[in-house]
C-alpha atoms as a PDB file:
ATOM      1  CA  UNK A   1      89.534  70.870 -16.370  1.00  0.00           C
ATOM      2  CA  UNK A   2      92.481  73.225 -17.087  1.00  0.00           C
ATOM      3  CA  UNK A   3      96.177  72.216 -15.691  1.00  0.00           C
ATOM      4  CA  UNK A   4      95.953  74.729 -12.739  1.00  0.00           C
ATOM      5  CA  UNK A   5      92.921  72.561 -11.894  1.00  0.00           C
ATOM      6  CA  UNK A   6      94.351  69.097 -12.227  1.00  0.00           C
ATOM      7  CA  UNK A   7      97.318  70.064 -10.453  1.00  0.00           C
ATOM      8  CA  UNK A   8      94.881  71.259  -7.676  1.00  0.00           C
ATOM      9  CA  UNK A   9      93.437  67.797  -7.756  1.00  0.00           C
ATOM     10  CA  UNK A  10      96.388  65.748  -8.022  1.00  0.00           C
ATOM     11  CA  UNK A  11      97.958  67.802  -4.383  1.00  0.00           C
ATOM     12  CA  UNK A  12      94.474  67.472  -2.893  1.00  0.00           C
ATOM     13  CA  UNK A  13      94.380  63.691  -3.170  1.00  0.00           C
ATOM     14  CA  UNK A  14      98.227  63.169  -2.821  1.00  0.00           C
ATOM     15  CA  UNK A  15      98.023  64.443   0.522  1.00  0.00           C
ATOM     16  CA  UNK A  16      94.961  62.522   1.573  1.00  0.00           C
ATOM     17  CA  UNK A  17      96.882  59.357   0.675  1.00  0.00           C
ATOM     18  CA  UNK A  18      95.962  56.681   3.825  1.00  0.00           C
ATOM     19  CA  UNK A  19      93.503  59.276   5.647  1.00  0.00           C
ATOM     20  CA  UNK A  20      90.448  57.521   5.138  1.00  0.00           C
ATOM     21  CA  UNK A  21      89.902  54.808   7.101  1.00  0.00           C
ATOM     22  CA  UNK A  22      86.785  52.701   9.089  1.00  0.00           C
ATOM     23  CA  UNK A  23      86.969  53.262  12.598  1.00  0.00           C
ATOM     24  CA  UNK A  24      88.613  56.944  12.013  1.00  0.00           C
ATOM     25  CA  UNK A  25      85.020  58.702  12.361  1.00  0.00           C
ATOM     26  CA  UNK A  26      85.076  61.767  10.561  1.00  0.00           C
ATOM     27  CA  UNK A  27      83.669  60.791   7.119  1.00  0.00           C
ATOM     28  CA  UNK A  28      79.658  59.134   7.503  1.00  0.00           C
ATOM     29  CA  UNK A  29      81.875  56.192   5.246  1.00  0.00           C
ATOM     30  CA  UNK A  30      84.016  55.440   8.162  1.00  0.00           C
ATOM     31  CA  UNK A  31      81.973  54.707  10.710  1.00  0.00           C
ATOM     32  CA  UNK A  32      81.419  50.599  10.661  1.00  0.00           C
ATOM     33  CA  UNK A  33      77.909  50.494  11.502  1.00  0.00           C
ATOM     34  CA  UNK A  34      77.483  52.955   8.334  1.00  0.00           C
ATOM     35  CA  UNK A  35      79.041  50.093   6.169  1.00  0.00           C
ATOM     36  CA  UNK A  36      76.858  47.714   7.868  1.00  0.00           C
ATOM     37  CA  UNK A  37      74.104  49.341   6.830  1.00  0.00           C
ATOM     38  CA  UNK A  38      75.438  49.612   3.074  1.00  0.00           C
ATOM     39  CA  UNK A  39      76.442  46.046   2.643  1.00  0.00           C
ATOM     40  CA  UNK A  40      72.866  45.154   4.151  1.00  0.00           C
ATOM     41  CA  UNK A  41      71.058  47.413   1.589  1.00  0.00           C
ATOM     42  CA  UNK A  42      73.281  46.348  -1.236  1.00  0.00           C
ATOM     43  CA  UNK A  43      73.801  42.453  -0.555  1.00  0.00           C
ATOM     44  CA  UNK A  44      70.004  42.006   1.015  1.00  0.00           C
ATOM     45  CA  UNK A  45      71.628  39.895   4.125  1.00  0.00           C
ATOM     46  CA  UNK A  46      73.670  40.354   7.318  1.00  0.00           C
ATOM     47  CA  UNK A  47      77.698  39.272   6.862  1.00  0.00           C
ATOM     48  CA  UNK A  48      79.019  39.481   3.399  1.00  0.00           C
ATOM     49  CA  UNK A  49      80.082  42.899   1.962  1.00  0.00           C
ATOM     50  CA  UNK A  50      79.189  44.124  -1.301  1.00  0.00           C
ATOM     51  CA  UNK A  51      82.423  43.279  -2.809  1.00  0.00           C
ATOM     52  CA  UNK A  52      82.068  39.899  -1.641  1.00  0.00           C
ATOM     53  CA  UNK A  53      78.319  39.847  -3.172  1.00  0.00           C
ATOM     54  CA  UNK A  54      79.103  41.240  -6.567  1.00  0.00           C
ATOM     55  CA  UNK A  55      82.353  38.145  -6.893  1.00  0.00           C
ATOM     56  CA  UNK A  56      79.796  35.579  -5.820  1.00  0.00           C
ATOM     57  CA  UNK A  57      77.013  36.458  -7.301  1.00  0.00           C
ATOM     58  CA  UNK A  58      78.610  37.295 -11.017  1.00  0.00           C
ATOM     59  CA  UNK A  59      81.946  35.768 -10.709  1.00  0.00           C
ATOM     60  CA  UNK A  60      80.988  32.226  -9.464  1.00  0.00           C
ATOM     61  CA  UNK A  61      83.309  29.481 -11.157  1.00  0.00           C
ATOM     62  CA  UNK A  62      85.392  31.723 -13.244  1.00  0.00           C
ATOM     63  CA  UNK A  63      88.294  32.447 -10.396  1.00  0.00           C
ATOM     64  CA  UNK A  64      90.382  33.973 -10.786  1.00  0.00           C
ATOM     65  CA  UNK A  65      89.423  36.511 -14.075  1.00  0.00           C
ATOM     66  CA  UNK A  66      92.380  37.030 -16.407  1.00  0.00           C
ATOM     67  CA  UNK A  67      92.738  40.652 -15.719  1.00  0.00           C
ATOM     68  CA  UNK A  68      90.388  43.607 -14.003  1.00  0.00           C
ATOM     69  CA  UNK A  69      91.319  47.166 -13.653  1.00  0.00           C
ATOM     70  CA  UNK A  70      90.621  49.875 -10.970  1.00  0.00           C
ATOM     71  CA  UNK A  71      89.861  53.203 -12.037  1.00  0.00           C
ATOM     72  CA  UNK A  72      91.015  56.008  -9.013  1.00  0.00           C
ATOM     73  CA  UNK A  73      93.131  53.488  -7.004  1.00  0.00           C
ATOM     74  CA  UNK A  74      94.002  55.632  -4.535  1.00  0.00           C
ATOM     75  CA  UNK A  75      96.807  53.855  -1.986  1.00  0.00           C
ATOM     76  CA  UNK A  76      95.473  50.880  -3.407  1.00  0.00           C
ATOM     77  CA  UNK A  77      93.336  49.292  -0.567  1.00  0.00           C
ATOM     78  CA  UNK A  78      90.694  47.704  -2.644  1.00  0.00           C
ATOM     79  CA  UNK A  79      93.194  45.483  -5.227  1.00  0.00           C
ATOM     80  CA  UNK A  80      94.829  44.757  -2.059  1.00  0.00           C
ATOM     81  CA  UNK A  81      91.854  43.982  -0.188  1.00  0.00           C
ATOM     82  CA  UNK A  82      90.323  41.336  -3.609  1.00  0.00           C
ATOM     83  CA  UNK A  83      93.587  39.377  -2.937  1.00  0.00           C
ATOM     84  CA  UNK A  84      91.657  37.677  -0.665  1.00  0.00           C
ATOM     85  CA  UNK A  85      89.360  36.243  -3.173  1.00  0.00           C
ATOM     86  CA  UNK A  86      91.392  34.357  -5.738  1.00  0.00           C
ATOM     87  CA  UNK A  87      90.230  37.487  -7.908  1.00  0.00           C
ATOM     88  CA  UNK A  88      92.362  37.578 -10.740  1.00  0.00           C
ATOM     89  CA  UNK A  89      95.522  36.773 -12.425  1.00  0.00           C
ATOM     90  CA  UNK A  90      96.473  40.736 -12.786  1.00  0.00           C
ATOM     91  CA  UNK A  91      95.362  43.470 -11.474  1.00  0.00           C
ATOM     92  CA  UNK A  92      95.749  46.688 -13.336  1.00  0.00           C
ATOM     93  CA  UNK A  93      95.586  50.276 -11.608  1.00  0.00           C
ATOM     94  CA  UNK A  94      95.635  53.925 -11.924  1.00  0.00           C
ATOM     95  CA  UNK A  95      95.214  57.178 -10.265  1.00  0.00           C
ATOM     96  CA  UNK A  96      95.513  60.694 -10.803  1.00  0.00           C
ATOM     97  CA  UNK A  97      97.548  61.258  -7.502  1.00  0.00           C
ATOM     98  CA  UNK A  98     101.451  60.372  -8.192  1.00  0.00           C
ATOM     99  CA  UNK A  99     101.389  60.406  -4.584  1.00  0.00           C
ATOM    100  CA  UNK A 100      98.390  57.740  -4.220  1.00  0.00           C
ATOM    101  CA  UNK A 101     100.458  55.812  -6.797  1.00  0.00           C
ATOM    102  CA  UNK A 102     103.796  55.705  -5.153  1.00  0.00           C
ATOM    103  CA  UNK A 103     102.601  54.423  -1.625  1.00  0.00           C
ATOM    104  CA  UNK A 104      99.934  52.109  -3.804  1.00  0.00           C
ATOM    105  CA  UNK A 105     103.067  50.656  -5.374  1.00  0.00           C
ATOM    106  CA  UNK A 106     105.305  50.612  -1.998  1.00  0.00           C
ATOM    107  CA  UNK A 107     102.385  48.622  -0.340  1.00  0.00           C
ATOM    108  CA  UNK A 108     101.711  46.375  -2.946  1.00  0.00           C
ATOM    109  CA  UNK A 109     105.653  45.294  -2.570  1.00  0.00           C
ATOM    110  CA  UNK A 110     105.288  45.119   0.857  1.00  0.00           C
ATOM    111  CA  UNK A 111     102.757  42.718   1.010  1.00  0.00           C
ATOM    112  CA  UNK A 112     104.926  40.447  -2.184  1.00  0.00           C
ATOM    113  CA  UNK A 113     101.428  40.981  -4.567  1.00  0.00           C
ATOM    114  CA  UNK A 114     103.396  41.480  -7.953  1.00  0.00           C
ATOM    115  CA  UNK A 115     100.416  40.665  -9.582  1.00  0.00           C
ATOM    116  CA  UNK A 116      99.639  44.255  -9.067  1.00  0.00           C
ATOM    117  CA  UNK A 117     100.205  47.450 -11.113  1.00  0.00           C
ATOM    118  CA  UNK A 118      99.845  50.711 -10.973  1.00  0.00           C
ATOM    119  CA  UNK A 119     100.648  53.494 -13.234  1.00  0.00           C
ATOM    120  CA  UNK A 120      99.404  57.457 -12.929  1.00  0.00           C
ATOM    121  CA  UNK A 121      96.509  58.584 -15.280  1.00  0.00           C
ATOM    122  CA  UNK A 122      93.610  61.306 -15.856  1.00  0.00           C
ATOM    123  CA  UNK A 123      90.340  59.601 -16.135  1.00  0.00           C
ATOM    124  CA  UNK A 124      89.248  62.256 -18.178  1.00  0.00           C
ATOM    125  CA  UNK A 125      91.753  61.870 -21.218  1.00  0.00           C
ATOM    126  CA  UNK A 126      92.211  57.875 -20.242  1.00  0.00           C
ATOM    127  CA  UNK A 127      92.681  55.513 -23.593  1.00  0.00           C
ATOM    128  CA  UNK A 128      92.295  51.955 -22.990  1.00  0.00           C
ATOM    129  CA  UNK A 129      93.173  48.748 -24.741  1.00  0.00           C
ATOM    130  CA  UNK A 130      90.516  47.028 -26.405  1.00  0.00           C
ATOM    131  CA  UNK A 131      88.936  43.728 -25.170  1.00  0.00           C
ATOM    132  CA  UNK A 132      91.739  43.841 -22.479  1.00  0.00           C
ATOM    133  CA  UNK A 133      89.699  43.894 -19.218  1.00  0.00           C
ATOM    134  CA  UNK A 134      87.207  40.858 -17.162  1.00  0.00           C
ATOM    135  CA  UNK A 135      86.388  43.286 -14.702  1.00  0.00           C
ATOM    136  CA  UNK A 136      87.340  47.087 -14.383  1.00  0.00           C
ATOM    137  CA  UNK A 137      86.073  48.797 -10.997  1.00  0.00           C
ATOM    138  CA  UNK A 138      85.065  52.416 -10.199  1.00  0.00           C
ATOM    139  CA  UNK A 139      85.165  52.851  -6.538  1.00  0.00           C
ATOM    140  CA  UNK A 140      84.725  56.647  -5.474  1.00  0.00           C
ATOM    141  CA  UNK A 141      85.970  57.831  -8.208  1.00  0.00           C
ATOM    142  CA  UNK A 142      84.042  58.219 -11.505  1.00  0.00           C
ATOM    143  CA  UNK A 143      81.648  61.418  -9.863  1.00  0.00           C
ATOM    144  CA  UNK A 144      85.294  63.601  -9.898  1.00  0.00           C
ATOM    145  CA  UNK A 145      84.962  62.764 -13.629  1.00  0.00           C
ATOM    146  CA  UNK A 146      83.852  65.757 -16.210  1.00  0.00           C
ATOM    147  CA  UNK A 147      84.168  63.700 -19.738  1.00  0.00           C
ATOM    148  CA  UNK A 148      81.712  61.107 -18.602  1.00  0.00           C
ATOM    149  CA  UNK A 149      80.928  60.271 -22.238  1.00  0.00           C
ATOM    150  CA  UNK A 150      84.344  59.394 -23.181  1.00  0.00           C
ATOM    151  CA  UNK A 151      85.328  57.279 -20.234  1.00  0.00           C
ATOM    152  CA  UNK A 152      82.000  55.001 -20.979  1.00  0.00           C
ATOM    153  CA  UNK A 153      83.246  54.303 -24.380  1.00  0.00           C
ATOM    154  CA  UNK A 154      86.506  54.069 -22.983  1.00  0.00           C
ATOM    155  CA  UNK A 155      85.255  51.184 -20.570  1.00  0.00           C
ATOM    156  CA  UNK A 156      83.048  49.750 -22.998  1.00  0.00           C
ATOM    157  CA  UNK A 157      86.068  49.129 -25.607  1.00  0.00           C
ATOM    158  CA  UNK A 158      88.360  47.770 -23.350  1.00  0.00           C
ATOM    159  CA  UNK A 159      86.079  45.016 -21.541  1.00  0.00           C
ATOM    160  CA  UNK A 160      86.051  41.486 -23.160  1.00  0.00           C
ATOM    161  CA  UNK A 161      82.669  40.147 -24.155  1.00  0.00           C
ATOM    162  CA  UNK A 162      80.415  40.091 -21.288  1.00  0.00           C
ATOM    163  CA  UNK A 163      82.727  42.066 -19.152  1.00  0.00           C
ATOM    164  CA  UNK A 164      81.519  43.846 -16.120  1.00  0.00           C
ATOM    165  CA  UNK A 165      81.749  46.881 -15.222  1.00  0.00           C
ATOM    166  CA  UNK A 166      81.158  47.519 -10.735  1.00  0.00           C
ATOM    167  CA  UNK A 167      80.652  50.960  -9.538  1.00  0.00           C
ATOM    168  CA  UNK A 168      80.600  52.069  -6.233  1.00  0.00           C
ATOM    169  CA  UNK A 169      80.055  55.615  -6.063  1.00  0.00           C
ATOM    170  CA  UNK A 170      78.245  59.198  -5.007  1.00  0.00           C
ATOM    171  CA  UNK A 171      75.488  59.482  -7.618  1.00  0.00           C
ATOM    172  CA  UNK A 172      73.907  62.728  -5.684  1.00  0.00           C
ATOM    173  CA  UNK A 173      73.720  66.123  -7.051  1.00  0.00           C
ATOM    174  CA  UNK A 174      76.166  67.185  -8.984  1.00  0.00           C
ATOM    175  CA  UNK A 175      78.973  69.914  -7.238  1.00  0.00           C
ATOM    176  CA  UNK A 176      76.865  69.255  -4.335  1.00  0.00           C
ATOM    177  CA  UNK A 177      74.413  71.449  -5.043  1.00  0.00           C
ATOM    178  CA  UNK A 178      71.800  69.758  -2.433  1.00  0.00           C
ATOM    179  CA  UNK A 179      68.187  71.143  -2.607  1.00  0.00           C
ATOM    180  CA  UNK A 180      66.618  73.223   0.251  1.00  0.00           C
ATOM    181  CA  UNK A 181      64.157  70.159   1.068  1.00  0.00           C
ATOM    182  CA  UNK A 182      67.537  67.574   1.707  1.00  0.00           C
ATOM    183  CA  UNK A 183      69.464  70.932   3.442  1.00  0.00           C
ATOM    184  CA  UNK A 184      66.541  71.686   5.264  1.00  0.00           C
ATOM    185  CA  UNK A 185      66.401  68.198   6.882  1.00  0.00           C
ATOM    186  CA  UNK A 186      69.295  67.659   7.860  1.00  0.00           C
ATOM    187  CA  UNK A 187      69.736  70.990   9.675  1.00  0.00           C
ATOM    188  CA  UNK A 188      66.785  70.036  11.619  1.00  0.00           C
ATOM    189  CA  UNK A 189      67.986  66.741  12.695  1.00  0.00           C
ATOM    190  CA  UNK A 190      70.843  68.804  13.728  1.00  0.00           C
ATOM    191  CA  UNK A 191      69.112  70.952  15.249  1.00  0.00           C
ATOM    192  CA  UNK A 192      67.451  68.378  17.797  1.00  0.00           C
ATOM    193  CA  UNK A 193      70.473  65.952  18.363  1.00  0.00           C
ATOM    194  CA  UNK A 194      72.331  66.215  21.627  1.00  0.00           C
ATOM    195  CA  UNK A 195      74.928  68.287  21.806  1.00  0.00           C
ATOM    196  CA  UNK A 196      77.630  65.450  23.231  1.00  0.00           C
ATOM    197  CA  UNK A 197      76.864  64.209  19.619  1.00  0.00           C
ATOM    198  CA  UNK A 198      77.583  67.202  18.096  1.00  0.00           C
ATOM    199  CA  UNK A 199      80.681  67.946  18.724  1.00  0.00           C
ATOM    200  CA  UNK A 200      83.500  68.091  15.803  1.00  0.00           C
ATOM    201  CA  UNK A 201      85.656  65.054  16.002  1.00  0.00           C
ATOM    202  CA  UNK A 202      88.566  67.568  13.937  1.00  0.00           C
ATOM    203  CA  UNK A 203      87.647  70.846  16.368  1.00  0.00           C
ATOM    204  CA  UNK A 204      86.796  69.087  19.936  1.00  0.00           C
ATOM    205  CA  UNK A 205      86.168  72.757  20.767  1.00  0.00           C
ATOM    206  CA  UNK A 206      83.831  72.800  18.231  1.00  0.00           C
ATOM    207  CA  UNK A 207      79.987  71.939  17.633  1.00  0.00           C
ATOM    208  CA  UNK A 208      78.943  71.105  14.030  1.00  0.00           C
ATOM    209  CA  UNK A 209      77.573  74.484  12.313  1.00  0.00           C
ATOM    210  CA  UNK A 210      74.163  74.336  10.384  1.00  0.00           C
ATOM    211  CA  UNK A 211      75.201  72.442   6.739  1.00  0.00           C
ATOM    212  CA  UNK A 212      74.898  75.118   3.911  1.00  0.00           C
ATOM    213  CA  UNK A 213      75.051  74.306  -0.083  1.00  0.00           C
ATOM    214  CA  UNK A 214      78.075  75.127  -1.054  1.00  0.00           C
ATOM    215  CA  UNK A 215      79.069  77.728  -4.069  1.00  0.00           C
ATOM    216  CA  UNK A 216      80.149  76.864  -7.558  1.00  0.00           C
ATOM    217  CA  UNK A 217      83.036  79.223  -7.216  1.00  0.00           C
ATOM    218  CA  UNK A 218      83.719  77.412  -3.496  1.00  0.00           C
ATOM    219  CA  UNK A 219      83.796  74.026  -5.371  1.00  0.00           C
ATOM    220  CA  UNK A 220      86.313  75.118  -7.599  1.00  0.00           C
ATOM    221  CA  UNK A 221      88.490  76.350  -5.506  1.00  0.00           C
ATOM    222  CA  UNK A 222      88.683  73.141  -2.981  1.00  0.00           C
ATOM    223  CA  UNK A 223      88.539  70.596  -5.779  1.00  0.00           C
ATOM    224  CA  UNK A 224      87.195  71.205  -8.951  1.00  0.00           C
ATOM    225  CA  UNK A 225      86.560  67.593  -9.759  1.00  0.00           C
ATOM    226  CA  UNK A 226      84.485  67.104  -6.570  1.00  0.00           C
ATOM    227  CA  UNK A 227      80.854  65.281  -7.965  1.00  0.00           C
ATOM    228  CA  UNK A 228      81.447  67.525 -11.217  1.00  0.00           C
ATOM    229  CA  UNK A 229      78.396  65.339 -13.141  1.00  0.00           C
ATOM    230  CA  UNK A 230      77.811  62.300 -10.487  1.00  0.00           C
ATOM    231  CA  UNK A 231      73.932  63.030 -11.128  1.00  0.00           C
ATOM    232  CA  UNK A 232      74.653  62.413 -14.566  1.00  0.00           C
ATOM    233  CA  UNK A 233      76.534  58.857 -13.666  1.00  0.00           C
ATOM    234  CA  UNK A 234      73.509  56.637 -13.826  1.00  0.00           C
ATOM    235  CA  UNK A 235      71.258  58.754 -16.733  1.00  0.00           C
ATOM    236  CA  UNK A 236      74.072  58.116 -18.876  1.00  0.00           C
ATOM    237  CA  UNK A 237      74.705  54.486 -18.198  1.00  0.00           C
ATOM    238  CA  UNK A 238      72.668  52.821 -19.961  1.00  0.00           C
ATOM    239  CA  UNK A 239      73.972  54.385 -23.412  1.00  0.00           C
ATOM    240  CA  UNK A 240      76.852  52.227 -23.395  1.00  0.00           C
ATOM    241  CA  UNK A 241      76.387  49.294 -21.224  1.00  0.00           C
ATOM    242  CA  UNK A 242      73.468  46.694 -19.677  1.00  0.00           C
ATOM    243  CA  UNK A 243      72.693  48.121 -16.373  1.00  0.00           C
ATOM    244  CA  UNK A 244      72.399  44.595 -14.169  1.00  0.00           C
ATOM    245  CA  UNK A 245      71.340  46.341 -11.122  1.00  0.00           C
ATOM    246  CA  UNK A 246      71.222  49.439  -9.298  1.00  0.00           C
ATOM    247  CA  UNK A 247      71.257  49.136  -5.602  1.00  0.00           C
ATOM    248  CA  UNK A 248      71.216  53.011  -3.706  1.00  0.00           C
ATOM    249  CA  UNK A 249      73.025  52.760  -0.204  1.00  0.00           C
ATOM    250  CA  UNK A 250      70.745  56.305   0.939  1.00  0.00           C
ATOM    251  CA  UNK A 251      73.360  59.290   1.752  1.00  0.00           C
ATOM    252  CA  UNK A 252      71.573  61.848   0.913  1.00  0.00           C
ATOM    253  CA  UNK A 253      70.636  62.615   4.763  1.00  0.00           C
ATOM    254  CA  UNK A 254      73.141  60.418   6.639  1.00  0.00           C
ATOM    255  CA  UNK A 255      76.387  61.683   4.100  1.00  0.00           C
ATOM    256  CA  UNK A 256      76.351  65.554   5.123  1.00  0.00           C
ATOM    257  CA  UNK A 257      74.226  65.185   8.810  1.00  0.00           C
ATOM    258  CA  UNK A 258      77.210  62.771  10.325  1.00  0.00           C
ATOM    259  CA  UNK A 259      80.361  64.515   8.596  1.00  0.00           C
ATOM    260  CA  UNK A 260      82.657  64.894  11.307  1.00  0.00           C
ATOM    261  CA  UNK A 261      80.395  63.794  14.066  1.00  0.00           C
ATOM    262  CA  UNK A 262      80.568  60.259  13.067  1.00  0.00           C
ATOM    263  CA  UNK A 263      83.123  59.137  15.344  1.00  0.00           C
ATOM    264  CA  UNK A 264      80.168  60.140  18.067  1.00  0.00           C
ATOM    265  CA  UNK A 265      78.236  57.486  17.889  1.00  0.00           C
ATOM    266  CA  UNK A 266      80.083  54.745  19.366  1.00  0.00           C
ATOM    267  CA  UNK A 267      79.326  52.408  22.658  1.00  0.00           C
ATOM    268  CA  UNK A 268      81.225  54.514  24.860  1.00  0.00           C
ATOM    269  CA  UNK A 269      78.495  57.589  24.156  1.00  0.00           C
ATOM    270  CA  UNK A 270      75.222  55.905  26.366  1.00  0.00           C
ATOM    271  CA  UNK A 271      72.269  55.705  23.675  1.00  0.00           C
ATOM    272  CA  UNK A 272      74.229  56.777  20.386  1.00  0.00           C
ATOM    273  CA  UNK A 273      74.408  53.959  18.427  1.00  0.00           C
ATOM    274  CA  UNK A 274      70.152  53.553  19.240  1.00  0.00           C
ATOM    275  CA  UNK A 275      70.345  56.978  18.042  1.00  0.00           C
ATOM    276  CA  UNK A 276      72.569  56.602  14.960  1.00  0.00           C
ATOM    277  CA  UNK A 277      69.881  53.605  14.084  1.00  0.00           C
ATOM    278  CA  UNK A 278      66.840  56.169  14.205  1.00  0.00           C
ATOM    279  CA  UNK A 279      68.416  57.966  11.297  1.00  0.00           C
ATOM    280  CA  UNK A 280      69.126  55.241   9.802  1.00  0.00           C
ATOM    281  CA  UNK A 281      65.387  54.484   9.878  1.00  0.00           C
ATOM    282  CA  UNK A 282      64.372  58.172   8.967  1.00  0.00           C
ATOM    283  CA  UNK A 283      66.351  58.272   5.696  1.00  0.00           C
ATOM    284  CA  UNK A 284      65.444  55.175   4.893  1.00  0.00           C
ATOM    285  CA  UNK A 285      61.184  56.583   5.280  1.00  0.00           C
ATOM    286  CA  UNK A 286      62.288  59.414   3.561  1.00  0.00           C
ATOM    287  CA  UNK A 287      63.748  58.012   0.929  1.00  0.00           C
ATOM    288  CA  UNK A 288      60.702  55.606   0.515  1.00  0.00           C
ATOM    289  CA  UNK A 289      58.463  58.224   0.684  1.00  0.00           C
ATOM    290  CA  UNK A 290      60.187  60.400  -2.267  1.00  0.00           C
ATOM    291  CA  UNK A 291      61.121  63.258   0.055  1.00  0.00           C
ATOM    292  CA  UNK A 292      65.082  61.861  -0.519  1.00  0.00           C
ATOM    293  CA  UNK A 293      66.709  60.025  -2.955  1.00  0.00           C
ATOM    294  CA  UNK A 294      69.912  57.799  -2.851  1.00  0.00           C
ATOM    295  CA  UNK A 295      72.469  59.814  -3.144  1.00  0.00           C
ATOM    296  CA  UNK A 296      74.748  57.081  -3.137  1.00  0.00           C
ATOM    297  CA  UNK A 297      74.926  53.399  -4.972  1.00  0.00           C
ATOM    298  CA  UNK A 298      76.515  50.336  -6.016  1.00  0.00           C
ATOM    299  CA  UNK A 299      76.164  49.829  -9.937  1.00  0.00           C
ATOM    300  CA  UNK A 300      76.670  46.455 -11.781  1.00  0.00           C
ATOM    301  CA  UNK A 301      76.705  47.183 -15.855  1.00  0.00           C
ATOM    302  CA  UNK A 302      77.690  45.097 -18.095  1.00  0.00           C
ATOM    303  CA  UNK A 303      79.159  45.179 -21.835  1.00  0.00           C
ATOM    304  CA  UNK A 304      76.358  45.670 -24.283  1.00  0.00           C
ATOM    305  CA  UNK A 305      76.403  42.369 -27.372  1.00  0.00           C
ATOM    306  CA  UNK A 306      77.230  43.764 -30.543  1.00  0.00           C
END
């Protein structure tokens, strides 16, 4: 990516700093019966989250770790949010986004958690310490990453013996170029749904237009990191690391079909949340059937033995 297109990336993501947010609606992620379901497809169970299930299940008697790392903090939610576990000793972060960064840092201060730190990076051009890392995390961030490759090595190196590395990210088609059996689905579920649930939660004049693939050259110009090789995330995995598990969270209907609706499917809209469950069940036939895939997952690798 060229500097006219990091710079694009870096304002892009600055200015979405603290926009995303369960309970806000617009996104399919932010609606909490969507993380519900996620957790439950992930975990296997009703009540824990994934993060929860990945500490217990891998993590069990070695609170806190010495030191984990977040790759795309963001404002910093999730190292805030593992506080809550005992995680680790110290908690490394970074981010494109100086903006991200700054209010990452000014929260982290807020809340007195100085065993937090966060510094500004490119993932694409990142160099790591060796053998420094427990854990390191990559939570919505490694599909806006082009030099896949070098990042894996990157990770690889700096994890201690054993290390793991947790992913939770889009794995779909890469620049979201969606086929014409996934478009064509969703535009008929569209197509049928009421219109009360519908309606843009960002235009209330508005109802949700038929979802179209999206250009290359229309890509680029919004954000030119957007899923540049996420279907290439998993393929590639296994060339530097032991994949543990692979658990897909679906997407690949619910992801574009509910962006900016979401927030219409909630208990004050008679039937939506029944309705909301149907798809639920539909993506999860058509994804058993083949007609889908996951377009989404939670990844557990860990570092290969010498």
């Amino acid at each position: 990516m060229n500097d006219e297109g990091i710079a694009k990336v870096k304002e892009l993501w600055g200015a979405q700093v603290g926009t995303w947010r369960v309970g806000r609606g617009v996104h399919w992620l932010e609606h909490p019966k969507v993380q519900e379901r996620i957790n439950l497809k992930v975990v296997g169970e009703p009540g824990p989250d994934r993060y929860q299930y990945f500490v217990r299940k891998y993590l069990a008697g070695r609170l806190p770790v010495e030191r984990a790392l977040t790759l795309g903090c963001g404002a910093g939610e999730f190292e805030r949010g593992m506080t809550q576990y005992g995680f680790c000793r110290e908690h490394e972060a970074i981010d494109l986004a100086e903006g991200a960064i700054e209010k990452a840092k000014e929260q982290a201060r807020a809340e007195g958690l100085t065993h937090i730190s966060y510094r500004v990076a490119d993932l694409n051009e990142l160099t790591l310490p060796a053998g420094r890392f427990d854990v390191i995390f990559g939570i919505s961030s490694v599909h806006h990453v082009a030099a896949l490759e070098r990042l894996y090595e990157q990770i690889a190196g700096a994890l201690k013996p054993g290390g793991l590395f947790f992913m939770d990210e889009f794995v779909g088609p890469s620049q979201y170029q969606f086929t014409e059996a996934q478009l064509r689905e969703v535009n008929e579920q569209l197509r049928v749904m009421p219109p009360v649930l519908k309606r843009s939660v960002t235009r209330q004049d508005e109802i949700k237009p038929p979802v179209v693939r999206p250009t290359l050259e229309q890509m680029n110009a919004v954000d030119p990191s957007e899923a540049i090789r996420s279907a290439e995330i998993i393929p590639l995995l296994s060339r530097y690391f032991d994949v543990l598990e692979v658990k897909g969270q679906g997407g690949s209907l619910l992801h574009l079909l509910l962006e900016d609706i979401a927030g219409n499917f909630d208990q004050e809209n008679g039937g939506s949340l029944d309705y909301l469950q149907r798809l639920f069940q539909l993506e999860d036939r058509l994804i058993a059937e083949g007609a889908l895939q996951d377009d989404f997952a939670t990844i557990v690798a860990r570092k290969r033995s010498a």
